[in-house]
Each structure stands twice: as structure tokens, then as C-alpha cells.
N, C-alpha and C. Protein backbone atom coordinates (compact mmCIF):
# COMPACT_ATOMS: atom_id res chain seq x y z
N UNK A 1 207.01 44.38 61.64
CA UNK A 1 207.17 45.31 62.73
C UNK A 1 205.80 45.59 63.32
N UNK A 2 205.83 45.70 64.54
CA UNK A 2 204.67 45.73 64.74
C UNK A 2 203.98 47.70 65.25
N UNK A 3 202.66 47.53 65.20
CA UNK A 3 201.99 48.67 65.20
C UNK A 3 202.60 49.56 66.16
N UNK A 4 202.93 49.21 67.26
CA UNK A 4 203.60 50.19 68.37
C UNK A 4 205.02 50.86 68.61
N UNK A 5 205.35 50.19 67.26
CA UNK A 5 207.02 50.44 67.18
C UNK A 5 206.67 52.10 66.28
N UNK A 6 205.45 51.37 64.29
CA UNK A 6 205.15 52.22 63.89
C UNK A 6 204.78 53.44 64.15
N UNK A 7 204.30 53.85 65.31
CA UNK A 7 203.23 54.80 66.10
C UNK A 7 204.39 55.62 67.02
N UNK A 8 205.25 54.48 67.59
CA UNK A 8 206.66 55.69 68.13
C UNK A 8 207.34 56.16 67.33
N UNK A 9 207.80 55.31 66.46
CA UNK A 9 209.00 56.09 65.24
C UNK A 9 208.26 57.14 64.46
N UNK A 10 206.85 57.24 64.17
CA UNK A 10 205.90 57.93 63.13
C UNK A 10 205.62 59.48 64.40
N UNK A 11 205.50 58.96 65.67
CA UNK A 11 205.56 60.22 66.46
C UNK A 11 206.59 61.48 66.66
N UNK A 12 207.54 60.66 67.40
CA UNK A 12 209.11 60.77 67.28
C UNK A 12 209.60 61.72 66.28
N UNK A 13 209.24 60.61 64.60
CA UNK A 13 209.59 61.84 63.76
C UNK A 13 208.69 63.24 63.28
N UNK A 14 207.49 63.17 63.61
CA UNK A 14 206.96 63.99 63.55
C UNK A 14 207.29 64.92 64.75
N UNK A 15 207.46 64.90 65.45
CA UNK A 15 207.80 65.66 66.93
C UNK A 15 209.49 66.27 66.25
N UNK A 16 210.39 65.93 65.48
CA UNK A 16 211.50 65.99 65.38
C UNK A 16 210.94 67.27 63.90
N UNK A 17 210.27 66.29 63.19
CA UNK A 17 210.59 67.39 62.13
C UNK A 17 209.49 68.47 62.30
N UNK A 18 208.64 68.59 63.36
CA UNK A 18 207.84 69.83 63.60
C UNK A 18 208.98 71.15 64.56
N UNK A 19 209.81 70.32 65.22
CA UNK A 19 210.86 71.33 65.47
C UNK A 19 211.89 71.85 64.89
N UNK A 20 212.28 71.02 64.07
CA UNK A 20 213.04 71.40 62.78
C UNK A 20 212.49 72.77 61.76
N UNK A 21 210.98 72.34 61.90
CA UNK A 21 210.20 73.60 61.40
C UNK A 21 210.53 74.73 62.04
N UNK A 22 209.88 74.66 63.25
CA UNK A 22 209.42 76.35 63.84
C UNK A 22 210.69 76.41 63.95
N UNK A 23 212.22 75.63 64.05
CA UNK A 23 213.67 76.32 63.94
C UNK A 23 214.23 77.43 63.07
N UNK A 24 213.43 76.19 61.75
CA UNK A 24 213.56 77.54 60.26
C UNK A 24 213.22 78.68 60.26
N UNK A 25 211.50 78.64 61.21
CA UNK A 25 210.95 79.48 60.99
C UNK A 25 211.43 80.98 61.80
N UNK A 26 212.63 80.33 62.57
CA UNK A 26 212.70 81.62 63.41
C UNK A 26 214.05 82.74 62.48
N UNK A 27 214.21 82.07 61.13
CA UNK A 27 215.39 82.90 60.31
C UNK A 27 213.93 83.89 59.69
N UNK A 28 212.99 83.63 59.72
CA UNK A 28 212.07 84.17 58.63
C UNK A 28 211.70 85.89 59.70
N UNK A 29 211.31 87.35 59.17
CA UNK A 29 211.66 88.50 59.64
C UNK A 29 209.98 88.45 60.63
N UNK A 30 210.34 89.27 62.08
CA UNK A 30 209.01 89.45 62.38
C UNK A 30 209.10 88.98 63.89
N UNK A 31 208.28 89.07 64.36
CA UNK A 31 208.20 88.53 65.74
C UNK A 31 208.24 86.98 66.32
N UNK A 32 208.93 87.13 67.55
CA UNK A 32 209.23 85.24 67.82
C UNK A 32 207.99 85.14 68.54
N UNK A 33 207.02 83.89 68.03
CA UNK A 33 205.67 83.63 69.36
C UNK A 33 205.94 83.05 70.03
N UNK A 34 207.21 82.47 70.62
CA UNK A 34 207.44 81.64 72.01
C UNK A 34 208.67 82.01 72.52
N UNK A 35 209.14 83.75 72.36
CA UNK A 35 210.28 83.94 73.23
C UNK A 35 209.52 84.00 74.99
N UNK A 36 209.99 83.53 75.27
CA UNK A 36 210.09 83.42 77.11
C UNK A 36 209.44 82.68 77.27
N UNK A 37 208.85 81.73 76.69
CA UNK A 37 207.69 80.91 77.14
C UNK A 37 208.45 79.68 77.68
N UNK A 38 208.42 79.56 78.98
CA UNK A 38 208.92 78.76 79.84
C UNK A 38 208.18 77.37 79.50
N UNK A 39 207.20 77.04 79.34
CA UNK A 39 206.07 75.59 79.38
C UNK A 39 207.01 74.98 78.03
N UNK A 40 206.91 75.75 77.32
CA UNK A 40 207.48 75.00 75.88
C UNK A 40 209.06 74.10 76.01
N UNK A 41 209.75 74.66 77.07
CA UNK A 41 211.21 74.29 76.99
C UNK A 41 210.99 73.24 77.56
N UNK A 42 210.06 73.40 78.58
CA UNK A 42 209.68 72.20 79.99
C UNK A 42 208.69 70.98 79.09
N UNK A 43 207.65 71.38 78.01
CA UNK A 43 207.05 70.16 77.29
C UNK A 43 208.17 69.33 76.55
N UNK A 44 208.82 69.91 75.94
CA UNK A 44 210.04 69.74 74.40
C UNK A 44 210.65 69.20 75.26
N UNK A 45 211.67 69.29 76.77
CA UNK A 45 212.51 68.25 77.42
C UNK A 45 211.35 66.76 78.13
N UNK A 46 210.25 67.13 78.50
CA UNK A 46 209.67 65.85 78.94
C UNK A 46 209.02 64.94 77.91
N UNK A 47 208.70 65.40 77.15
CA UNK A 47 208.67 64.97 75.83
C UNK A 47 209.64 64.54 75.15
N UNK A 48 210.46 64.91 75.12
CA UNK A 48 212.22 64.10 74.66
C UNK A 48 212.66 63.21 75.33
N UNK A 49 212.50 63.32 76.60
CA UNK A 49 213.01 62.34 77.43
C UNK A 49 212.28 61.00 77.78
N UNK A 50 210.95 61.36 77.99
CA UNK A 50 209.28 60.01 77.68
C UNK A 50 210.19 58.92 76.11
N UNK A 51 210.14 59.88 75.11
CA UNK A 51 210.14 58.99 73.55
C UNK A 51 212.16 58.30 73.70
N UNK A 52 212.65 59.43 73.67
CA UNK A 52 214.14 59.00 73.33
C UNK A 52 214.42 57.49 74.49
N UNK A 53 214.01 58.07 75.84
CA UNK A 53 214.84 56.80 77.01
C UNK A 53 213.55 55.35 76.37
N UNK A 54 212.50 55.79 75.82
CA UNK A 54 211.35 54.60 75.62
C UNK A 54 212.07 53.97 74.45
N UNK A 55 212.73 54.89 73.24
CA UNK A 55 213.42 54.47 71.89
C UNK A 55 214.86 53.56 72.42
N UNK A 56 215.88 54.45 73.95
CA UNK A 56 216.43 53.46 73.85
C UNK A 56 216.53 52.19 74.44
N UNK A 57 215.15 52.06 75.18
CA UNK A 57 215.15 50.83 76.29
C UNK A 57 214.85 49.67 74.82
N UNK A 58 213.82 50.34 74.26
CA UNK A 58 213.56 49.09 72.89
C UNK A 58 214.72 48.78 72.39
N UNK A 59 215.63 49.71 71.92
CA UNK A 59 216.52 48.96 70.96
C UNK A 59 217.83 48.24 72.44
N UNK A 60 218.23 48.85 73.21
CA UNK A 60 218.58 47.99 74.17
C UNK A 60 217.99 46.79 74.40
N UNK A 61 216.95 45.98 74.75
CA UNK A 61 216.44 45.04 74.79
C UNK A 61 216.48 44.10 73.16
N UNK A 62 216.92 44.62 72.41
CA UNK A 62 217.24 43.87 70.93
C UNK A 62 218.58 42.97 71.03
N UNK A 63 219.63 44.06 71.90
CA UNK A 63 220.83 43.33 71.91
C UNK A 63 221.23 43.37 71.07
N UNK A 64 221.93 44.02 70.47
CA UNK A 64 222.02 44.17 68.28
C UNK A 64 223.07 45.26 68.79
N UNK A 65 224.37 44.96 67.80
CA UNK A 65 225.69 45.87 67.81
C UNK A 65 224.80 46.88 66.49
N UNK A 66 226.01 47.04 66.46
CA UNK A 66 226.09 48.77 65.81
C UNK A 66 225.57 48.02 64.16
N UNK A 67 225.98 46.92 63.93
CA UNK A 67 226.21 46.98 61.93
C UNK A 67 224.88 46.38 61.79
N UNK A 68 224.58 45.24 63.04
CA UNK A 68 222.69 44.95 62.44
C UNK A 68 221.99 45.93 62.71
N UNK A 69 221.77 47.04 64.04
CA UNK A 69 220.92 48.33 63.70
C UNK A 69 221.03 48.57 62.69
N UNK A 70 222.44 49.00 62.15
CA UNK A 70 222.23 49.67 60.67
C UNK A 70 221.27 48.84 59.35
N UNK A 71 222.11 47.60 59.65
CA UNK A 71 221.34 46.78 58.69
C UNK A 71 219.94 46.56 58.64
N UNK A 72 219.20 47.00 60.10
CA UNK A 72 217.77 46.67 60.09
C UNK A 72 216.91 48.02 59.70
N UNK A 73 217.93 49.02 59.96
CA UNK A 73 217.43 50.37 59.28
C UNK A 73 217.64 50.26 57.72
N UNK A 74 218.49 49.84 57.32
CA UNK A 74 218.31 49.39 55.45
C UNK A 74 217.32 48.86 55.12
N UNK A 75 216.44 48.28 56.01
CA UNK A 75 215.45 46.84 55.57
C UNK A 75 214.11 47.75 55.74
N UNK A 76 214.08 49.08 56.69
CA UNK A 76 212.93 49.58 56.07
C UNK A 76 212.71 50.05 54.87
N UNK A 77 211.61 50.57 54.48
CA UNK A 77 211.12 51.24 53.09
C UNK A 77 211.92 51.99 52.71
N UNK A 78 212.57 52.43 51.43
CA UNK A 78 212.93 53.62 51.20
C UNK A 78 212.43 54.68 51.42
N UNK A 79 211.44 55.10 50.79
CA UNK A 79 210.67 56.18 51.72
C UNK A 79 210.40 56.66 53.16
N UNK A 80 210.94 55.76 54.01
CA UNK A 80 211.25 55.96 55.33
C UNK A 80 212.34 56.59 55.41
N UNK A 81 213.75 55.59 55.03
CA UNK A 81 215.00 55.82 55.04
C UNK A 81 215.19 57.61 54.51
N UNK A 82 214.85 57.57 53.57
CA UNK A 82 214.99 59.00 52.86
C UNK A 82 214.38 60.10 53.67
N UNK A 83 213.50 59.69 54.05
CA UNK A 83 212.74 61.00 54.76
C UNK A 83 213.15 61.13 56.09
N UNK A 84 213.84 60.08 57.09
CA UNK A 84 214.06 60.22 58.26
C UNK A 84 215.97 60.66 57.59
N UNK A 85 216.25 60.11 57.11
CA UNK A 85 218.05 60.59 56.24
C UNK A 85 217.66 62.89 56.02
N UNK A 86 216.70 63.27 55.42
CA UNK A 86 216.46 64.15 55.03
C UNK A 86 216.39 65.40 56.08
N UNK A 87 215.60 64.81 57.15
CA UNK A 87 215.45 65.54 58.05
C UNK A 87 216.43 65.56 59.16
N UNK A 88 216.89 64.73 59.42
CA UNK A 88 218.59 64.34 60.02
C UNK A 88 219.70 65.35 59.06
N UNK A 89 219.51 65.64 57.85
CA UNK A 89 220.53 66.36 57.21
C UNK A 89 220.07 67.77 57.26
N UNK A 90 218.55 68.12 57.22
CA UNK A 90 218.31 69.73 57.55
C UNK A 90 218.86 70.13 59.32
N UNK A 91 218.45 69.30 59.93
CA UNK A 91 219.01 69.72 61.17
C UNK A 91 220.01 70.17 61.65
N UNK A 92 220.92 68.87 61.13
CA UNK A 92 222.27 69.26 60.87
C UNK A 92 223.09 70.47 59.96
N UNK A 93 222.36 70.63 59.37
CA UNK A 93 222.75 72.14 58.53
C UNK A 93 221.65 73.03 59.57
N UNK A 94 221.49 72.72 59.88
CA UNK A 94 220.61 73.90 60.52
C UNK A 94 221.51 74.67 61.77
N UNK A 95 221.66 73.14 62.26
CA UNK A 95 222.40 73.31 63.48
C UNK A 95 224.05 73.96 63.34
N UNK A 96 224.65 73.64 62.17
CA UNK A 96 225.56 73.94 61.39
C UNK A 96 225.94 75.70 61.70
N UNK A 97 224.35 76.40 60.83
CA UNK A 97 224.13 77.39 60.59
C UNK A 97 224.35 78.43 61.59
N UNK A 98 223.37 77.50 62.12
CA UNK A 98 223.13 78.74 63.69
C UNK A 98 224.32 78.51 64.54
N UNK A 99 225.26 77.95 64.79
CA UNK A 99 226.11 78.02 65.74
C UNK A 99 226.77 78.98 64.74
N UNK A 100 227.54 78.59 62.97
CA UNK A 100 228.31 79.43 62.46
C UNK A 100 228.34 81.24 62.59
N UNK A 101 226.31 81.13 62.94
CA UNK A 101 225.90 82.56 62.59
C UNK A 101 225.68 83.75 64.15
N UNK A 102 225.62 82.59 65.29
CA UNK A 102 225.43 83.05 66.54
C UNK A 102 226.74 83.79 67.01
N UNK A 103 227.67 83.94 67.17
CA UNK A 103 228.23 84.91 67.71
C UNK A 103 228.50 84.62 69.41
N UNK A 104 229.29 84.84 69.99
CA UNK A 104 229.42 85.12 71.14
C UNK A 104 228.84 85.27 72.47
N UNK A 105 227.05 85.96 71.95
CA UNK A 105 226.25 86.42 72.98
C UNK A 105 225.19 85.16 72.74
N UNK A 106 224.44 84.99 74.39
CA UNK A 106 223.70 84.08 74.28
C UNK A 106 222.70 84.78 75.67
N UNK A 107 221.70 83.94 75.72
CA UNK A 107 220.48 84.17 77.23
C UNK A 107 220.63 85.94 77.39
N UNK A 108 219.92 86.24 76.17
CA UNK A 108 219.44 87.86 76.03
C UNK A 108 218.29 88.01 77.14
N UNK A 109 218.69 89.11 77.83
CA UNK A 109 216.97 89.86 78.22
C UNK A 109 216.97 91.22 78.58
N UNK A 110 215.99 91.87 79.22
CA UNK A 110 216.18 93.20 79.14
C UNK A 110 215.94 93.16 80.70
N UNK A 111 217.41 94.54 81.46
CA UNK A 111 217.02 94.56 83.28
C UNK A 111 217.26 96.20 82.87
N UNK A 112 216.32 96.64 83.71
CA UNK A 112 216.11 98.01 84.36
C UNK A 112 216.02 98.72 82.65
N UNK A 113 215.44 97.94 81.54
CA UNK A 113 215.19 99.10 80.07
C UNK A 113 216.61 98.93 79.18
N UNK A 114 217.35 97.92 79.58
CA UNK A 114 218.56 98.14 78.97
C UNK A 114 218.37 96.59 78.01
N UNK A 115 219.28 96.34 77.10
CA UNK A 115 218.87 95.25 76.98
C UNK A 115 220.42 94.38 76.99
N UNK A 116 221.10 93.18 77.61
CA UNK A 116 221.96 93.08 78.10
C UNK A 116 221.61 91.12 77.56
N UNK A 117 223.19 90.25 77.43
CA UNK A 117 223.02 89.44 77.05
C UNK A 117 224.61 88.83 77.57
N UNK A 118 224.60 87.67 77.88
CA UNK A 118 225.91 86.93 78.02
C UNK A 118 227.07 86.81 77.01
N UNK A 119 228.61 87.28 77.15
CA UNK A 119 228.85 86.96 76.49
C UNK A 119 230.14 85.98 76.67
N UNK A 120 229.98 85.56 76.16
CA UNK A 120 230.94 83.78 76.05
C UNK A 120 232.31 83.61 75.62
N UNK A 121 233.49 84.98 74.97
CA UNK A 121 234.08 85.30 74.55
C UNK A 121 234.84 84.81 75.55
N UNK A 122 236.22 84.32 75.09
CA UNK A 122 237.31 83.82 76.02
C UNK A 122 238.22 84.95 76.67
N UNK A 123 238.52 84.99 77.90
CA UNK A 123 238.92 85.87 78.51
C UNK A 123 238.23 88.01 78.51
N UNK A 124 236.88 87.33 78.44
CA UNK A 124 236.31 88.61 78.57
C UNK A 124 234.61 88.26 78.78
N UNK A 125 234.44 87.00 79.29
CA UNK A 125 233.57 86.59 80.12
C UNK A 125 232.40 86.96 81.12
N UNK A 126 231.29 87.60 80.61
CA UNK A 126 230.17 88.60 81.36
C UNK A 126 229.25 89.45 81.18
N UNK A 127 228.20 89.63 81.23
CA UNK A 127 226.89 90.02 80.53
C UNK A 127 227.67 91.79 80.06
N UNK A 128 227.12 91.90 79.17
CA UNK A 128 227.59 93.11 78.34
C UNK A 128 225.95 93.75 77.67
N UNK A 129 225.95 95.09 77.51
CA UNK A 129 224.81 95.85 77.12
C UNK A 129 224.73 95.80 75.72
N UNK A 130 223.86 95.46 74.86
CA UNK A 130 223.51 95.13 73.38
C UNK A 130 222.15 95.91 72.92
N UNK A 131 222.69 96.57 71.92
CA UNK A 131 221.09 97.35 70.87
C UNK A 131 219.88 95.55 71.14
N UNK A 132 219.22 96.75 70.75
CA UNK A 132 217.65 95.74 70.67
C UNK A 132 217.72 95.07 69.44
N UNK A 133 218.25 95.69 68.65
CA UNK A 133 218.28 94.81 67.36
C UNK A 133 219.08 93.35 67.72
N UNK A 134 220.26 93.72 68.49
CA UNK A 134 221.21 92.40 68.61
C UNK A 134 220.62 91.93 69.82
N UNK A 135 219.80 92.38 70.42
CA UNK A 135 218.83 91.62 71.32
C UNK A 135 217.77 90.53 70.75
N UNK A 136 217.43 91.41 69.86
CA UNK A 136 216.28 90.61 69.33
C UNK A 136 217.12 89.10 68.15
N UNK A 137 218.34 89.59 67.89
CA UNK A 137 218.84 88.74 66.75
C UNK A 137 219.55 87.60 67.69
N UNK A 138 219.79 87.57 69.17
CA UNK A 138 220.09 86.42 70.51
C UNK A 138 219.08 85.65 70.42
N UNK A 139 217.84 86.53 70.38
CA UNK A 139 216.64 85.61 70.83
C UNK A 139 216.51 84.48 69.59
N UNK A 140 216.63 85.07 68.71
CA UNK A 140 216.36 84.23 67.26
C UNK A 140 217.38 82.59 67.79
N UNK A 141 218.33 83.17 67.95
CA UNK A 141 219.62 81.93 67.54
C UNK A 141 219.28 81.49 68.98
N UNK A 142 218.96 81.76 69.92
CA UNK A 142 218.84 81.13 71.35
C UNK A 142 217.72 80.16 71.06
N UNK A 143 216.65 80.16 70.86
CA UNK A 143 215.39 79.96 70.14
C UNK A 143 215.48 78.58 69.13
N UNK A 144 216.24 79.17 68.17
CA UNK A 144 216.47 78.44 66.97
C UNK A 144 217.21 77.03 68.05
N UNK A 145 218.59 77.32 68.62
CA UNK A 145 219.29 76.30 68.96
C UNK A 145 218.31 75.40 70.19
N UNK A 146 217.71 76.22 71.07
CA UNK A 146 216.35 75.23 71.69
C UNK A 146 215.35 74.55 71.06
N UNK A 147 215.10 74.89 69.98
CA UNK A 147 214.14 74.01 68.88
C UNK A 147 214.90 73.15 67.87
N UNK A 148 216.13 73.01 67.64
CA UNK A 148 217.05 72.22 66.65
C UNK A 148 217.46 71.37 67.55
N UNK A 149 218.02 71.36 68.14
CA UNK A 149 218.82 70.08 69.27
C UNK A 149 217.78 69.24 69.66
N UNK A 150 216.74 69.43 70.24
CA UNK A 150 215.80 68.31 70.39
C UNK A 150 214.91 67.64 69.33
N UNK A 151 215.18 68.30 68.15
CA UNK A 151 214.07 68.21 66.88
C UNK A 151 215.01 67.02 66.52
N UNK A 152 216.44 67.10 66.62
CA UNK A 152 217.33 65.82 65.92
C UNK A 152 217.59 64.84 66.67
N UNK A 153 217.43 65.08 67.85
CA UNK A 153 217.06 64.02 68.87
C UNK A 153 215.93 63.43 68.77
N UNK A 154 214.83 63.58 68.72
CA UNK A 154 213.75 63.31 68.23
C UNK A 154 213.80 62.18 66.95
N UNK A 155 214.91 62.32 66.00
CA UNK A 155 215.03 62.01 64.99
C UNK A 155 215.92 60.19 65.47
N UNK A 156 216.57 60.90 66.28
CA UNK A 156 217.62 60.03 66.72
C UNK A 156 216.72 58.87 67.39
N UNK A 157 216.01 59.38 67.79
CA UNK A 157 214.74 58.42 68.62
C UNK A 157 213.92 57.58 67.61
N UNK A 158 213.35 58.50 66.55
CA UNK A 158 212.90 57.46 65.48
C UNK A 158 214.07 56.46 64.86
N UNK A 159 214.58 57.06 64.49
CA UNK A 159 215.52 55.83 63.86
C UNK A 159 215.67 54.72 64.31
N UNK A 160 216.00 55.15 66.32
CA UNK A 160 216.19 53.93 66.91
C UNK A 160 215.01 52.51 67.34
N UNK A 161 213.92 53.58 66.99
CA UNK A 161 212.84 52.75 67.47
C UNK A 161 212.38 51.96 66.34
N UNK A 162 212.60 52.77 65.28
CA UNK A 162 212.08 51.73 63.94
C UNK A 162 213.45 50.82 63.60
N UNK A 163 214.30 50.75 63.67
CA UNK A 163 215.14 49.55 64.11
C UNK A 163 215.20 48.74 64.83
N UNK A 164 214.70 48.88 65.71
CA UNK A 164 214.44 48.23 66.79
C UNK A 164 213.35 47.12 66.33
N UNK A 165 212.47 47.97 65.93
CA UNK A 165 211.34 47.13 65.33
C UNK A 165 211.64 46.17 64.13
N UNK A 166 212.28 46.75 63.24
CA UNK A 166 212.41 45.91 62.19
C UNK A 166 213.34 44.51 63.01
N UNK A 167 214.36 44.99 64.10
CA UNK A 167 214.99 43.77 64.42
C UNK A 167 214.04 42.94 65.11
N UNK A 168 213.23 43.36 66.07
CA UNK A 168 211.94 42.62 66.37
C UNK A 168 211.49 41.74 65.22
N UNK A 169 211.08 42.13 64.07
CA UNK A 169 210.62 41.54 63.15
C UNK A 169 211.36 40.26 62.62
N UNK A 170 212.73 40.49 62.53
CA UNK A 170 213.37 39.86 61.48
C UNK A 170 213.81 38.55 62.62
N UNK A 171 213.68 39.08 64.15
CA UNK A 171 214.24 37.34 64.77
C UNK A 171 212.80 36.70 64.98
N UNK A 172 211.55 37.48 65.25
CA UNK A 172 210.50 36.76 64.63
C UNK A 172 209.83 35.79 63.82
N UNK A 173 210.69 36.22 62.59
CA UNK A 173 210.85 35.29 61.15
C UNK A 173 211.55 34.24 61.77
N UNK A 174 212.71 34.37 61.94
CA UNK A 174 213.45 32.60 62.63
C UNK A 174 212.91 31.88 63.52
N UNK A 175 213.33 30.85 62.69
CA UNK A 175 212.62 29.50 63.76
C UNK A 175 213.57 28.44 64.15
N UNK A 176 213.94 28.59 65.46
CA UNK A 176 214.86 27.78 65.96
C UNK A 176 214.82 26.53 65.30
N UNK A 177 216.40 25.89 64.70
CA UNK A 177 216.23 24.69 64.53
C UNK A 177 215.70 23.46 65.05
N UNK A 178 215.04 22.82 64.91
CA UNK A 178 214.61 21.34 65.91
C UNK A 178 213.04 21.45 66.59
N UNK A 179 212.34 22.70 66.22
CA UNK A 179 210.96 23.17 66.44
C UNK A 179 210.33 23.01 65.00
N UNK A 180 209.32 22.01 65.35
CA UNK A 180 208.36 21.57 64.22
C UNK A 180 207.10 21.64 65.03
């Protein structure tokens, strides 16, 4: 595989499981350091979108169904497999979590001192007034679910790119019959 495949999938997942982090980190008690911060939502989507459409033009250009990806993702290291498998399964429990634990209300903020939040409830549909506490506990899971969804995408991107690569590799190795 070559160096540039290594360097996207090794990015990718680092970009995936650094959001996976600050996701966790937003169950932990205390203040959020990037509620409202507009730049971050806008880096994390152009940044997702640069690696993931780059992850799938590579493995598109392989031409490879569904069972040799898989198979060319077996053929990396274990220690790959496991650690990109690992962080694909925190996410997913993560992601699990926070939808189980979010509730109804979503896109909290505060107008005129009040603090007021959407709520999503079927047939009762419309921003409703919420304590600061359940203000502050929106922001968490609003937060959390903007830093988890792209962190496993991210993930989704490595996988694809280091497959990609390994399939690079492996039609490399063949040598058309009748070429000496």
C-alpha cells in the first residue's frame, strides 16, 4: 500500500477518533468550550467532506464489490483492524447513548433571558421554555451528536481508504499472464 493511502486512512482516523473524544468528553460535569462556536461545525463539515468524497473517489476507482473491500480490509494488520473495529464500536454506542438519553428538545438558546429550545414531540411541535439546567443538558447532547456523527464518518473514510489501498496493492502483485 502505498504511503498516501497510509497518511489518509492514519488522518481520517485520527480526525474520527479525536471526535469521538471531545463527544465523551461532553458527558464529563462543567462547562462546554465550543458551545456556539460556529467555525468548528463549518471546519468538521469541510473537513469531512475534503477526506470522506477523496476516501470515496479511491475506493470507487478500485472497482471492487462489497466481499473484496471486505476481504482487503482483513489483509490489513490486526492492529489496524482492531483499532479502526474499536472506535467504530465506541461511536456507535455513543451514538446509541445520546439519542437514547436526548429527549425531545434539541437547538437550545436563550431569547429575551429566557432559555427556550425546540421541541420535536409528535403532535405538539414548537419551541417551548426550559430551566437552564435542561438548557444546558440540550447543549451537551446537541454538541455530543455534532461531534459523534462526523467522528464515525471519519472512520467510515478510513476504512475505505485503507482498502482501497490494500486493493491497490494486491492487483499490483499480479502479473498479467503472457508478460515476461
Amino acid at each position: 500500500m502505498g504511503w498516501t493511502f497510509k497518511l489518509h486512512g492514519g488522518v481520517a482516523a485520527g480526525l474520527g477518533a479525536t471526535l469521538l473524544l471531545l463527544a465523551t468528553l461532553t458527558w464529563l460535569p462543567g462547562a462546554l468550550p465550543f458551545t456556539g462556536a460556529r467555525w468548528l461545525a463549518a471546519a468538521i463539515f469541510v473537513s469531512l467532506f475534503l477526506t470522506f468524497a477523496s476516501a470515496l473517489v479511491r475506493l470507487i476507482m478500485r472497482s471492487a464489490d462489497k466481499h473484496a473491500i471486505w476481504m482487503a480490509f482483513r489483509c490489513l494488520p490486526g492492529k489496524v483492524q482492531m483499532a479502526l473495529g474499536a472506535l467504530a464500536l465506541w461511536g456507535v454506542v455513543l451514538l446509541v447513548f445520546s439519542t437514547a438519553t436526548e429527549g425531545n428538545l434539541q437547538s437550545a438558546e436563550v431569547r429575551d433571558g429566557r432559555y427556550v429550545a425546540f421541541d420535536t414531540t409528535p403532535h405538539a411541535r414548537g419551541t417551548v421554555e426550559i430551566s437552564q439546567s435542561r438548557y444546558q443538558d440540550v447543549l451537551e447532547s446537541d454538541q455530543r451528536t455534532m461531534l459523534a456523527i462526523p467522528g464515525v464518518l471519519f472512520l467510515g473514510a478510513a476504512y475505505a481508504v485503507l482498502a482501497a489501498g490494500e486493493l491497490r496493492r494486491a492487483d499490483g502483485a499480479v502479473v498479467p499472464s503472457g508478460v515476461m
